[in-house]
N, C-alpha and C. Protein backbone atom coordinates (compact mmCIF):
# COMPACT_ATOMS: atom_id res chain seq x y z
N UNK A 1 113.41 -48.79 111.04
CA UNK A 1 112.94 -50.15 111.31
C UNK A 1 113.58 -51.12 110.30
N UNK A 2 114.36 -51.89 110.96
CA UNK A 2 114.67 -53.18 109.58
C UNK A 2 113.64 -54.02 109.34
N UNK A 3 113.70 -54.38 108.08
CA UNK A 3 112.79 -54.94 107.24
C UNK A 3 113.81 -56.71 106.62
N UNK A 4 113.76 -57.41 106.99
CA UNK A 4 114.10 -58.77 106.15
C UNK A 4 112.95 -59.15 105.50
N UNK A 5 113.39 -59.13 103.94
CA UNK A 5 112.92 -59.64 102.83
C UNK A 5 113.22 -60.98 102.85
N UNK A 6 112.34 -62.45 102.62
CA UNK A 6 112.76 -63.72 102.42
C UNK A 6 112.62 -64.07 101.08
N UNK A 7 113.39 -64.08 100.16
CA UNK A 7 113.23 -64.40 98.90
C UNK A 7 113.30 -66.09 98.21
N UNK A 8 112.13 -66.69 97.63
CA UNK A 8 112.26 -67.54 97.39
C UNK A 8 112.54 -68.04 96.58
N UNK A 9 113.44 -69.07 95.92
CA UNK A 9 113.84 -69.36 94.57
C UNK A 9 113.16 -70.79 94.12
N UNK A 10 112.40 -70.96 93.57
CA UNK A 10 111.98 -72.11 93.20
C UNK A 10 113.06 -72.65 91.79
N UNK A 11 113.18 -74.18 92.19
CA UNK A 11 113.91 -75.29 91.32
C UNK A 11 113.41 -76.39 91.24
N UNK A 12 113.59 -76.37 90.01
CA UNK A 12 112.69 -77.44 89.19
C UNK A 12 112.92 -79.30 89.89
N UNK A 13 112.29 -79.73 90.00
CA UNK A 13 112.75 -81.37 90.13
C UNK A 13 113.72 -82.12 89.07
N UNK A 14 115.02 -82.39 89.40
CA UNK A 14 115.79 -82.82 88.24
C UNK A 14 115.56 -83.82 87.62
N UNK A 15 115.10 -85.00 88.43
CA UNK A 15 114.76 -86.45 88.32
C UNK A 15 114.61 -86.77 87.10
N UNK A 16 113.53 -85.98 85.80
CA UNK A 16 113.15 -86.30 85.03
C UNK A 16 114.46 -86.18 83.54
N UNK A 17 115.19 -85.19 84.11
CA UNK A 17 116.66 -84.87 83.32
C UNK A 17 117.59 -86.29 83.65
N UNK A 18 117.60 -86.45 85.03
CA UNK A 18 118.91 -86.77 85.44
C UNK A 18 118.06 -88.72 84.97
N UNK A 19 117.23 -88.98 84.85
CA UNK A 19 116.83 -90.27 84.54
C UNK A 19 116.84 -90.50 82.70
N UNK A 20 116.29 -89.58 82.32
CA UNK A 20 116.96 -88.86 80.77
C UNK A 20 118.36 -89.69 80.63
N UNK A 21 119.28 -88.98 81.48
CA UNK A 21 120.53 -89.30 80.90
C UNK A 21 121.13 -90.32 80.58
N UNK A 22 120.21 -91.05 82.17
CA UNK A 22 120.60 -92.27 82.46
C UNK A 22 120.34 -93.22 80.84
N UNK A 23 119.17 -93.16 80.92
CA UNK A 23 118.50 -93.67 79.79
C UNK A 23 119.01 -93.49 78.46
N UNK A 24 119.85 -93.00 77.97
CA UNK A 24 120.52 -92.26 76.88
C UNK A 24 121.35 -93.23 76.71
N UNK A 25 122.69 -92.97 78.22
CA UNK A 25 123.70 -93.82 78.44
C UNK A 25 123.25 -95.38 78.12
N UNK A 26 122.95 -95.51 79.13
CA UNK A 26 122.75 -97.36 79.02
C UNK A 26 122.23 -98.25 77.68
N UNK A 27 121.40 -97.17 77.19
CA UNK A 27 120.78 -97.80 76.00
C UNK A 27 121.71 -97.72 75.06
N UNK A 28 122.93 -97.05 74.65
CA UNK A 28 123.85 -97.21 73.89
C UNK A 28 125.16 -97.87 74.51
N UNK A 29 125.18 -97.99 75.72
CA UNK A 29 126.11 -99.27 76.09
C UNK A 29 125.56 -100.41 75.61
N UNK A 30 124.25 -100.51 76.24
CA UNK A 30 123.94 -102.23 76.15
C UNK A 30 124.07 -102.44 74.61
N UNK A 31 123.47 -101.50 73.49
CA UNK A 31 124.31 -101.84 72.25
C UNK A 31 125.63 -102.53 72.13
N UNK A 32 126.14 -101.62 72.72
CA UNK A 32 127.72 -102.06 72.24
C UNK A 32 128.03 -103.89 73.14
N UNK A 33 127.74 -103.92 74.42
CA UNK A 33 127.29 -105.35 75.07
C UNK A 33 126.80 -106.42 74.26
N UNK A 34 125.69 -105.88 73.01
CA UNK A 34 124.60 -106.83 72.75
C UNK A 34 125.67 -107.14 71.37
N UNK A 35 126.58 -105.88 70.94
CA UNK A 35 126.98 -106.16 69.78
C UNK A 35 126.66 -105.88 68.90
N UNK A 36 125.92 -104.92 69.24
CA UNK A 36 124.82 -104.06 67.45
C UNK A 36 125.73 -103.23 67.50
N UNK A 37 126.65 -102.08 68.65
CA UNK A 37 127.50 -101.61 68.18
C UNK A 37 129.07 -101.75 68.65
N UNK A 38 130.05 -101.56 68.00
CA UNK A 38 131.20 -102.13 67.84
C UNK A 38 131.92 -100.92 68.24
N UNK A 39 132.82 -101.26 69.56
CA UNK A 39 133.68 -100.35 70.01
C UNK A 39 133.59 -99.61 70.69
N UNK A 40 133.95 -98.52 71.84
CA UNK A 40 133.58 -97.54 72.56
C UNK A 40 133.14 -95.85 71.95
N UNK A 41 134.11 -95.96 71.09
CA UNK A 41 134.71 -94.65 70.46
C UNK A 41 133.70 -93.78 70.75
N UNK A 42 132.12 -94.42 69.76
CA UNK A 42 130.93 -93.33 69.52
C UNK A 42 130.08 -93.72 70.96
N UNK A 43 130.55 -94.55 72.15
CA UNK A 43 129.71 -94.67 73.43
C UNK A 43 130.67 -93.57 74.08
N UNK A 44 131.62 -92.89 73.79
CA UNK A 44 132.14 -92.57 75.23
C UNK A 44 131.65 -90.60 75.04
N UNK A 45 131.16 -90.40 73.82
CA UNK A 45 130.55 -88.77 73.90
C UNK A 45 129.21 -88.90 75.11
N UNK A 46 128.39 -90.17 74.72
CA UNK A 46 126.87 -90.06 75.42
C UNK A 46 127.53 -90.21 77.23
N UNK A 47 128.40 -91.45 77.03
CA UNK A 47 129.24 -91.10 78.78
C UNK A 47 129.42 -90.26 79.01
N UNK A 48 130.27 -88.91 78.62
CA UNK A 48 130.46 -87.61 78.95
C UNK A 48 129.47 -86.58 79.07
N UNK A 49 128.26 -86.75 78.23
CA UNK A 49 127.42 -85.94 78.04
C UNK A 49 126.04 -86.06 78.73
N UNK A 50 125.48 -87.34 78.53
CA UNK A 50 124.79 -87.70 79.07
C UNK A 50 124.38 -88.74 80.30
N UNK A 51 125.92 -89.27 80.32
CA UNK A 51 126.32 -90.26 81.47
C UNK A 51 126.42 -89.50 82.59
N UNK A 52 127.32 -88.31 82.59
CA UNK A 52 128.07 -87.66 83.37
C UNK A 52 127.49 -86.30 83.63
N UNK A 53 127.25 -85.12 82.61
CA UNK A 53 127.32 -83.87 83.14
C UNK A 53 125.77 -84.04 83.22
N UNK A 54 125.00 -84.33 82.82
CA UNK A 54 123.48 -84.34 82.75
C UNK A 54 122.99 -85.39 84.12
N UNK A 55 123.27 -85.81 84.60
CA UNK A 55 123.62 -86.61 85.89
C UNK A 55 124.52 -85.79 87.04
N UNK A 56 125.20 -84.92 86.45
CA UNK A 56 125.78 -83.93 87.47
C UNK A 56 124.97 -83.15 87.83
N UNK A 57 124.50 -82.63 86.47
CA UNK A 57 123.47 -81.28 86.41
C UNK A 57 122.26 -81.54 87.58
N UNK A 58 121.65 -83.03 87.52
CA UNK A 58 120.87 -83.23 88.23
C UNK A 58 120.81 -83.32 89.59
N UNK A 59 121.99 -83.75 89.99
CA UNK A 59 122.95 -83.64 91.35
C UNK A 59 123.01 -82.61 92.01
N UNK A 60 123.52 -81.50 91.52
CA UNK A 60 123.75 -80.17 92.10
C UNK A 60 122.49 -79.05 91.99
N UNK A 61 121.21 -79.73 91.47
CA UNK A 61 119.95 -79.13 91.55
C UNK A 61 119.48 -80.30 92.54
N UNK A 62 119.70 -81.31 92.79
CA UNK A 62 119.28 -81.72 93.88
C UNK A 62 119.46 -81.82 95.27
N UNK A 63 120.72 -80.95 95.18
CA UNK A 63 121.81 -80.55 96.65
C UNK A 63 120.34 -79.32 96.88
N UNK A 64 120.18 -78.15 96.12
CA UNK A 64 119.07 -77.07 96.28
C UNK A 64 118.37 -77.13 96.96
N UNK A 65 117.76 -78.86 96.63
CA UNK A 65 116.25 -79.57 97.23
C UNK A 65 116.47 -79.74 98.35
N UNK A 66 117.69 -80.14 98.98
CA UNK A 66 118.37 -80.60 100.11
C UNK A 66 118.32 -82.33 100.46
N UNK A 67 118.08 -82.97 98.82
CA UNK A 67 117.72 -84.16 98.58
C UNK A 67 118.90 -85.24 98.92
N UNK A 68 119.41 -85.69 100.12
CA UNK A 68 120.71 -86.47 100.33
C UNK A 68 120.66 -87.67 99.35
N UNK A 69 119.67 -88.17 98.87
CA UNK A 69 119.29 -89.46 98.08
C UNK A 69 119.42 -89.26 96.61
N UNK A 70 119.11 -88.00 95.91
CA UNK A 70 119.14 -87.97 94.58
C UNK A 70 120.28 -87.17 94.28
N UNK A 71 121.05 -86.31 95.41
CA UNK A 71 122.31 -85.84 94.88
C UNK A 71 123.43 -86.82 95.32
N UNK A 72 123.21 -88.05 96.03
CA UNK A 72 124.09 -89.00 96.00
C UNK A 72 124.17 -89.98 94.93
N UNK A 73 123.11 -90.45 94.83
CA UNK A 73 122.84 -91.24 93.25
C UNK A 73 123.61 -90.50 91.72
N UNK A 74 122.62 -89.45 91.91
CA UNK A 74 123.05 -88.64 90.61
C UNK A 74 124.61 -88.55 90.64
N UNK A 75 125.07 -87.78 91.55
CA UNK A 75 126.34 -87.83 91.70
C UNK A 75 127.18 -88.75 91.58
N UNK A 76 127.36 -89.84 92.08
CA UNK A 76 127.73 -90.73 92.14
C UNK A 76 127.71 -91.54 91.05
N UNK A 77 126.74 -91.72 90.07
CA UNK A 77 126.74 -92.11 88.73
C UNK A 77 127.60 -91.39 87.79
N UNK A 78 127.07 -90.07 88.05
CA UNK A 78 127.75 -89.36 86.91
C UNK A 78 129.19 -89.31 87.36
N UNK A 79 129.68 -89.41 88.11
CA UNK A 79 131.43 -89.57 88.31
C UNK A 79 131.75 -91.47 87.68
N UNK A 80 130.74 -91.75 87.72
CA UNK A 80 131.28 -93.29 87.36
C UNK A 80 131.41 -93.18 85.84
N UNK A 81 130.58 -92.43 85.05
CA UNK A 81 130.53 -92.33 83.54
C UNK A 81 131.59 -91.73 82.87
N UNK A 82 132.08 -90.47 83.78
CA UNK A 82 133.14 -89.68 83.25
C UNK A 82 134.35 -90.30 84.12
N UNK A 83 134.57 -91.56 84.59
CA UNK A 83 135.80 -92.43 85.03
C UNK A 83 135.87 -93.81 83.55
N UNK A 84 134.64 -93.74 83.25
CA UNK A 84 134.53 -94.73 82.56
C UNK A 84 134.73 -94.25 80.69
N UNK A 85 134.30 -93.35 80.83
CA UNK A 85 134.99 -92.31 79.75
C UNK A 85 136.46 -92.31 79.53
N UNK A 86 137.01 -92.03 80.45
CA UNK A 86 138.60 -92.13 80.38
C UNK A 86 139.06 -93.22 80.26
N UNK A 87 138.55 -94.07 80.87
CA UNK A 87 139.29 -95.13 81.35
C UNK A 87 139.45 -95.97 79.64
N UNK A 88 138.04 -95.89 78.97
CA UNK A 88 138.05 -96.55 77.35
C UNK A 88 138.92 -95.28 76.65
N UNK A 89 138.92 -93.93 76.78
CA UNK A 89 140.07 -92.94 76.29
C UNK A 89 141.49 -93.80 76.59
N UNK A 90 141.68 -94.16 77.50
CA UNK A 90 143.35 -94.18 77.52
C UNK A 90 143.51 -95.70 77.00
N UNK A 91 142.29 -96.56 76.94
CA UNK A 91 142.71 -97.96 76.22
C UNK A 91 142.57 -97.64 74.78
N UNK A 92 141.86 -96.97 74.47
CA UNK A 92 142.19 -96.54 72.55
C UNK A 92 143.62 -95.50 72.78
N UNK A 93 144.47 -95.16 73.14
CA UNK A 93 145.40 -94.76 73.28
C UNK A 93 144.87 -92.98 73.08
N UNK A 94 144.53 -92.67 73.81
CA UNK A 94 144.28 -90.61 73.40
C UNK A 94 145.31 -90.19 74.30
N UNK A 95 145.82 -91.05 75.20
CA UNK A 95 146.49 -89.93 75.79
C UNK A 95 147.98 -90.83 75.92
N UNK A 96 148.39 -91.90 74.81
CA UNK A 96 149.72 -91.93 74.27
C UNK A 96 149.48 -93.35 74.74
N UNK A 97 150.48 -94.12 73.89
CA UNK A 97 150.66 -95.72 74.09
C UNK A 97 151.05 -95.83 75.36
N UNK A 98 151.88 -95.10 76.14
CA UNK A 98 152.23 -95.57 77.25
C UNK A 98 151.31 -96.10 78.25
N UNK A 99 150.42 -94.82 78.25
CA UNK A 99 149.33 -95.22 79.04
C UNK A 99 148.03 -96.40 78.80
N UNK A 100 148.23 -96.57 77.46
CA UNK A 100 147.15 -97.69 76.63
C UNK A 100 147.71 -98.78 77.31
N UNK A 101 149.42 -99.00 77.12
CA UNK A 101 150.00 -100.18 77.54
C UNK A 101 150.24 -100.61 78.85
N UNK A 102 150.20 -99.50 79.77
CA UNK A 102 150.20 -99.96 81.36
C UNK A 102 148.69 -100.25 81.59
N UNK A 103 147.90 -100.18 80.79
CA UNK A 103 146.52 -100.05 81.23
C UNK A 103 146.10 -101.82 81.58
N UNK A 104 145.45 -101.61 83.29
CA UNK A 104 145.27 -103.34 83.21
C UNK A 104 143.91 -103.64 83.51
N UNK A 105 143.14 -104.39 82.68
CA UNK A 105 141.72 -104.37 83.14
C UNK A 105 140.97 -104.53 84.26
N UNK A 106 141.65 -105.51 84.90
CA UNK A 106 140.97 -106.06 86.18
C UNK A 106 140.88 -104.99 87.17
N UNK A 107 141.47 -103.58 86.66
CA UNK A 107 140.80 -102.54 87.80
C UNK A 107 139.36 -101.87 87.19
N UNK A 108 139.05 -102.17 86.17
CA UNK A 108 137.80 -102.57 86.19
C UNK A 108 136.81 -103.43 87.00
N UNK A 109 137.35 -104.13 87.10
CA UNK A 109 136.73 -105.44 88.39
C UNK A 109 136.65 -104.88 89.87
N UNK A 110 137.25 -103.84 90.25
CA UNK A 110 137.26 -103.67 91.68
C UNK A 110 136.43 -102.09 91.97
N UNK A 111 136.19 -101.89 90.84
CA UNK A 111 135.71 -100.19 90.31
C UNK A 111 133.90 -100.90 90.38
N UNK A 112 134.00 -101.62 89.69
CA UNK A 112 132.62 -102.59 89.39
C UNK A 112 131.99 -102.96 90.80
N UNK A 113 133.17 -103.80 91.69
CA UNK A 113 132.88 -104.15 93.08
C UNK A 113 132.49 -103.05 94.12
N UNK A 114 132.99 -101.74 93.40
CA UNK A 114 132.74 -100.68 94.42
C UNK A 114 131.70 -100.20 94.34
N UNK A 115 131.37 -100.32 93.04
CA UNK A 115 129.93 -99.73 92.88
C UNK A 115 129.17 -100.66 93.09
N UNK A 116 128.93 -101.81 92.90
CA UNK A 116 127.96 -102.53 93.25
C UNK A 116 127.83 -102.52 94.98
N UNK A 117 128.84 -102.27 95.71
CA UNK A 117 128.56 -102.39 97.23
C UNK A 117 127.75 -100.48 97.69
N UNK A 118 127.82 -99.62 96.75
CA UNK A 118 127.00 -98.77 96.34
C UNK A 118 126.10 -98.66 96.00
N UNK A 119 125.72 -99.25 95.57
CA UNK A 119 124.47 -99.56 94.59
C UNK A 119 123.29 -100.51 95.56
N UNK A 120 124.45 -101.63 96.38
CA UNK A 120 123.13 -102.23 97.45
C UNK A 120 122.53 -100.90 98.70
N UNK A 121 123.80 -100.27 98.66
CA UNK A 121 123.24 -99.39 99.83
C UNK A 121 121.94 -98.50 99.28
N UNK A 122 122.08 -98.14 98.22
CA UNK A 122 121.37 -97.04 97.07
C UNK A 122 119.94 -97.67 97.22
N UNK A 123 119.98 -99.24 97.06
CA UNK A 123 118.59 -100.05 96.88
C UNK A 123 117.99 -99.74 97.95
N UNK A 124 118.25 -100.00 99.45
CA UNK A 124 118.32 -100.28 100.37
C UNK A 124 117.05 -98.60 100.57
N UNK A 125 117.99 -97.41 100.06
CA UNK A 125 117.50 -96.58 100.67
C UNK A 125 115.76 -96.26 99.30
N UNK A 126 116.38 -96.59 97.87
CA UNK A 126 115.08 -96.87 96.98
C UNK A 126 113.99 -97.06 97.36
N UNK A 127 114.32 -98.04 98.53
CA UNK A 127 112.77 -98.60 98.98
C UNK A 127 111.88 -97.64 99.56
N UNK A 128 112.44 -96.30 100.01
CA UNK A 128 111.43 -95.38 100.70
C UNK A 128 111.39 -94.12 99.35
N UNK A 129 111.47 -94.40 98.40
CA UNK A 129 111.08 -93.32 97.34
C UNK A 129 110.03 -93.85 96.65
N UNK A 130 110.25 -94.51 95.62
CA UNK A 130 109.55 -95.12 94.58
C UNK A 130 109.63 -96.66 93.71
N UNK A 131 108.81 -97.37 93.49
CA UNK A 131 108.81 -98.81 93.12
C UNK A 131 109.57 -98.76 91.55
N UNK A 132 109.59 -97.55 90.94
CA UNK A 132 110.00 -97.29 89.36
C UNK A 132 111.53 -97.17 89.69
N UNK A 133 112.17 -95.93 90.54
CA UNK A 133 113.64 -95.98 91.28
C UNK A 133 114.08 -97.10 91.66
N UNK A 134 113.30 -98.25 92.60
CA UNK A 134 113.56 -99.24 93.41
C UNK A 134 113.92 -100.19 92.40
N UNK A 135 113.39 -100.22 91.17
CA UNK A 135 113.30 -101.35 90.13
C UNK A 135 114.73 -101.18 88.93
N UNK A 136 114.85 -99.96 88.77
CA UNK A 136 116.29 -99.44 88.24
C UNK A 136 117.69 -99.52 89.29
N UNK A 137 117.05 -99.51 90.45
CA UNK A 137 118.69 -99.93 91.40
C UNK A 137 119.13 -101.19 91.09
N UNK A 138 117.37 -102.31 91.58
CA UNK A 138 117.82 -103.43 91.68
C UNK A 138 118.54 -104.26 89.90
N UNK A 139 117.77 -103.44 89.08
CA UNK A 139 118.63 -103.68 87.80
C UNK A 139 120.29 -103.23 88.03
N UNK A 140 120.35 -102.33 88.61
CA UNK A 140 121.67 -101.77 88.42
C UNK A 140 122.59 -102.90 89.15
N UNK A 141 122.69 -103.50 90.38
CA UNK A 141 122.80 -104.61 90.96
C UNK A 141 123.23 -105.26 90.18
N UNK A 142 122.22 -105.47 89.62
CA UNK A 142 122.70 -107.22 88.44
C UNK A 142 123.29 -106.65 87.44
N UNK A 143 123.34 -105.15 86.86
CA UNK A 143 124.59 -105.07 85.68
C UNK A 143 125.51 -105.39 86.81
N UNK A 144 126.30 -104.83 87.69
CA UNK A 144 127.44 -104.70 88.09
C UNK A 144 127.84 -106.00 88.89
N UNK A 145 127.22 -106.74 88.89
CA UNK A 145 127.57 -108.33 88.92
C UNK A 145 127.63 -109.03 88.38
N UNK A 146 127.40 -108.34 86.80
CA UNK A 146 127.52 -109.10 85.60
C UNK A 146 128.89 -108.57 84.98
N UNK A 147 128.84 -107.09 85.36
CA UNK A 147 130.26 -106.09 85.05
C UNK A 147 131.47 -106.93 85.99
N UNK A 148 131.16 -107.20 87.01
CA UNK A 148 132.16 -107.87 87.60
C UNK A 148 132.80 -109.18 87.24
N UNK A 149 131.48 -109.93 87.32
CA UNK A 149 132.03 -111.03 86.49
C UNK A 149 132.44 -111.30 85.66
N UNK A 150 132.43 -110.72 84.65
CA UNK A 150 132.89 -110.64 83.25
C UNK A 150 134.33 -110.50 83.09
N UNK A 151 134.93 -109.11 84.44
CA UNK A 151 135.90 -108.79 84.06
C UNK A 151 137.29 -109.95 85.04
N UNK A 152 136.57 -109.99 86.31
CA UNK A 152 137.12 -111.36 86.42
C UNK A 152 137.62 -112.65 85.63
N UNK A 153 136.63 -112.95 84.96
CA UNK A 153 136.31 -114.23 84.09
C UNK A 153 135.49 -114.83 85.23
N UNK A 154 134.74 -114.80 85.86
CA UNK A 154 133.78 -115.51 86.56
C UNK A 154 132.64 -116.00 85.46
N UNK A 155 132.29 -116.93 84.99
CA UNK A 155 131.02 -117.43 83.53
C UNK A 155 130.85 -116.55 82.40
N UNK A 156 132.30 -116.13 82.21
CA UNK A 156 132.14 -114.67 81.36
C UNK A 156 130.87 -114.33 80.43
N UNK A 157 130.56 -115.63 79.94
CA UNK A 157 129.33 -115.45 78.86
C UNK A 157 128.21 -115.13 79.37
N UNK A 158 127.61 -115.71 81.04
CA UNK A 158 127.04 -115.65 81.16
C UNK A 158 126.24 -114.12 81.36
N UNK A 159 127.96 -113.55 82.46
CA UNK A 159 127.80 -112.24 82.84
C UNK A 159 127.58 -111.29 82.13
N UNK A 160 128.50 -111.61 80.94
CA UNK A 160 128.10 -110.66 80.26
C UNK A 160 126.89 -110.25 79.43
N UNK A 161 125.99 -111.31 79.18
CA UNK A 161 124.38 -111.44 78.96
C UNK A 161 123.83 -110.64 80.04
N UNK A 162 123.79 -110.98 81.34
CA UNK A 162 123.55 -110.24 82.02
C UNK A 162 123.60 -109.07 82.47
N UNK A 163 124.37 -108.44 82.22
CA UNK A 163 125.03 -107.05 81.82
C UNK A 163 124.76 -106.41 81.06
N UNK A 164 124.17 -107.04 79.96
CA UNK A 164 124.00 -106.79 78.62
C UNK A 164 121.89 -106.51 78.92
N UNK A 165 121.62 -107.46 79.53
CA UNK A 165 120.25 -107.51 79.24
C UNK A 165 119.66 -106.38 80.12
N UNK A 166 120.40 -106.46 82.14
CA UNK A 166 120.37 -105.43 82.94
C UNK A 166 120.45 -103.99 82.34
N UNK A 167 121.47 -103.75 81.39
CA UNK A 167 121.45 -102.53 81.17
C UNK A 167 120.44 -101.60 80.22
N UNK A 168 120.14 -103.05 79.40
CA UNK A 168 119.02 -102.53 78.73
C UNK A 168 117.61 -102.23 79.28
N UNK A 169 117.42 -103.03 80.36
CA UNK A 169 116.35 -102.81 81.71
C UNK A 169 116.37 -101.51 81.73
N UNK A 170 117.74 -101.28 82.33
CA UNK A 170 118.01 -100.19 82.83
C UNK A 170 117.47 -98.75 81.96
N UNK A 171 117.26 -99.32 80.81
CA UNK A 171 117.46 -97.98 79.78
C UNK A 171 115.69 -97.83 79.87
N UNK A 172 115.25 -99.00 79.81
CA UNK A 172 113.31 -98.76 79.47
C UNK A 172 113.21 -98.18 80.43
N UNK A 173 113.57 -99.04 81.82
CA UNK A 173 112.71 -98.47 83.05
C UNK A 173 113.29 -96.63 83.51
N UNK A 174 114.24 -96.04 82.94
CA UNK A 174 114.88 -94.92 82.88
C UNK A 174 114.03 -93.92 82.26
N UNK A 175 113.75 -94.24 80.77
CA UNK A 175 113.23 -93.41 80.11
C UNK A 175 111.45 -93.25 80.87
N UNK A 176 111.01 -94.61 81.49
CA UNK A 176 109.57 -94.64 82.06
C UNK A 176 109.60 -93.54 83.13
N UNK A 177 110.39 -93.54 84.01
CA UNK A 177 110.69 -92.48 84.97
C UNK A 177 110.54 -91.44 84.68
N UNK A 178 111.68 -91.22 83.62
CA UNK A 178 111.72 -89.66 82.94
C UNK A 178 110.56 -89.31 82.40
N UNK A 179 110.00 -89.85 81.84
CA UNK A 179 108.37 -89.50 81.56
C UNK A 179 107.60 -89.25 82.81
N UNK A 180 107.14 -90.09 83.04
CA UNK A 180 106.42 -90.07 84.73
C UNK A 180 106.92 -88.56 85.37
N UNK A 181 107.71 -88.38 85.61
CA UNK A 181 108.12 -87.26 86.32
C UNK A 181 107.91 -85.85 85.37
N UNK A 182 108.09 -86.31 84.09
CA UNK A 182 107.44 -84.97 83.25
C UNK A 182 106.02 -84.85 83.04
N UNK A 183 105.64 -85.95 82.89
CA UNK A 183 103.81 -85.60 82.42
C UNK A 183 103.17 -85.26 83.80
N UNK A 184 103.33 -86.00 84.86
CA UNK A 184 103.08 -86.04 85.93
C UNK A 184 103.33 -84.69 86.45
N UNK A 185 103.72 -83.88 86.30
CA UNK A 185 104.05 -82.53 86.61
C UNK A 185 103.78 -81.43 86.20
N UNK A 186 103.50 -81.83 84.70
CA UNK A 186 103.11 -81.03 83.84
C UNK A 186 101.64 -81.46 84.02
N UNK A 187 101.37 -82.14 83.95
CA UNK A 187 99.50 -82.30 84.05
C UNK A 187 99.07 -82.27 85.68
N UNK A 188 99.84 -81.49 86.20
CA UNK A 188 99.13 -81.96 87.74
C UNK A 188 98.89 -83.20 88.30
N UNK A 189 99.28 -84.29 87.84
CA UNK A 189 98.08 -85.03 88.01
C UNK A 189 99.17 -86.87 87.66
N UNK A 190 98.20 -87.80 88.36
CA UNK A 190 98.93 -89.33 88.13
C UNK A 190 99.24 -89.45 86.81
N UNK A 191 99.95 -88.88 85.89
CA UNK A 191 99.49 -89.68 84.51
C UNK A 191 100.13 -91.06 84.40
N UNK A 192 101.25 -91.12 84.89
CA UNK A 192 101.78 -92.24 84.57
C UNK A 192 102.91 -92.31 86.15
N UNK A 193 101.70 -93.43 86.60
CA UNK A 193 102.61 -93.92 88.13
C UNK A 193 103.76 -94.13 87.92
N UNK A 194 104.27 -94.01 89.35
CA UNK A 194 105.66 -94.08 89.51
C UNK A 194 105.81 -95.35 90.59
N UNK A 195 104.75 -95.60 91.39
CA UNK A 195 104.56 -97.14 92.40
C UNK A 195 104.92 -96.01 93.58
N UNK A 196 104.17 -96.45 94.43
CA UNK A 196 104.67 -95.57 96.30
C UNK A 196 105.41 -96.56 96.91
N UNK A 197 106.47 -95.71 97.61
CA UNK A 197 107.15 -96.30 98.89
C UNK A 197 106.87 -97.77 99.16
N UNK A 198 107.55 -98.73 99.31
CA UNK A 198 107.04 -99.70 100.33
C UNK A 198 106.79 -99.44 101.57
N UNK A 199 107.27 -98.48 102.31
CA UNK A 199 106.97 -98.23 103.94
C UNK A 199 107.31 -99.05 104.38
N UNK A 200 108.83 -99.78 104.15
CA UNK A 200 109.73 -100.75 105.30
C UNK A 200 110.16 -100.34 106.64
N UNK A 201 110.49 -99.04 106.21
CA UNK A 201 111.50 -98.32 106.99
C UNK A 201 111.03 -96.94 107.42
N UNK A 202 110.18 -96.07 107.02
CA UNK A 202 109.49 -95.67 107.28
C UNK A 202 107.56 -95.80 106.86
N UNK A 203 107.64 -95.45 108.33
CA UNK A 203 105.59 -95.63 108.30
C UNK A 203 105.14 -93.97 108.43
């Protein structure tokens, strides 16, 4: 008689890692934005590390879930961190003047534009998860229209305040998440809301 065994593997919810990272990242960009810190050099390890593979990590545990929304996000961020990693690598010259010197900013500007037309779609779908997610897209939005502008020269000062202030949004409401999703899990229980769905789009 055959016998099929169904074996189940339980995996953890990444959210609380992959919002971690986020939170790591941004809060030491918007430094460098605000001007408390000077230069990329010591931002581009937390890009790699915590921008990128810890945002991957969360990605490919959320493919498991069969989550199309948090392994697109995750994903999708963390490839922007480790593009953005390089991209300040080859303007401090690591990988030879040549490449420092062909390097032209304004493809920054269209990298920025791409993600932000990403990022509305991202909101769009936010609205059927959580009001804490929904509130970190729509921050993300206004960095990358502040990232854009900036690199344009569109009110540079302005944008870049904006950019500067968005990202730091970005970093509180990140780390609030990452909590929420740990205590909340660990205690069974509401400890610290996360806001429900609006129910736009689904009832």
């Amino acid at each position: 008689m055959n016998q099929n065994n169904h074996v189940k593997i339980e995996v953890a919810d990444p959210s609380a890692l992959g919002l971690l990272g986020l939170a790591i990242v941004t809060l030491v960009a918007s430094a460098n934005k605000f001007g408390i810190v000077s230069g990329v050099s010591l931002v581009i390890p937390w890009a790699i590390f915590l921008g990128a593979f810890v945002q991957l990590i969360a990605c490919l545990n959320d493919i498991k879930h069969g989550n199309v929304f948090g392994t697109t996000a995750f994903g999708g961020y963390a490839f922007f961190w480790f593009g953005m990693a390089m991209s300040w690598m080859i303007q401090l010259g690591v990988f030879g003047e040549a490449m420092k010197a062909a390097a032209d900013p304004k493809a920054f500007g269209f990298v920025f534009i791409g993600y932000l037309i990403f990022t509305l779609y991202m909101t769009v779908g936010a609205i059927e998860t959580n009001k804490t997610l929904l509130i970190i897209f729509i921050l993300i939005d206004f960095l990358f229209i502040g990232l854009a502008g900036t690199t344009f020269g569109i009110a540079p000062h302005a944008m870049h305040t904006l950019a500067a202030v968005s990202e730091f949004a970005i970093a509180m409401m990140s780390f609030y998440g990452s909590a929420a999703n740990v205590l909340n899990k660990t205690f069974g229980r509401e400890f610290l809301p996360l806001g429900k769905p609006l129910g736009i789009f689904k009832k």
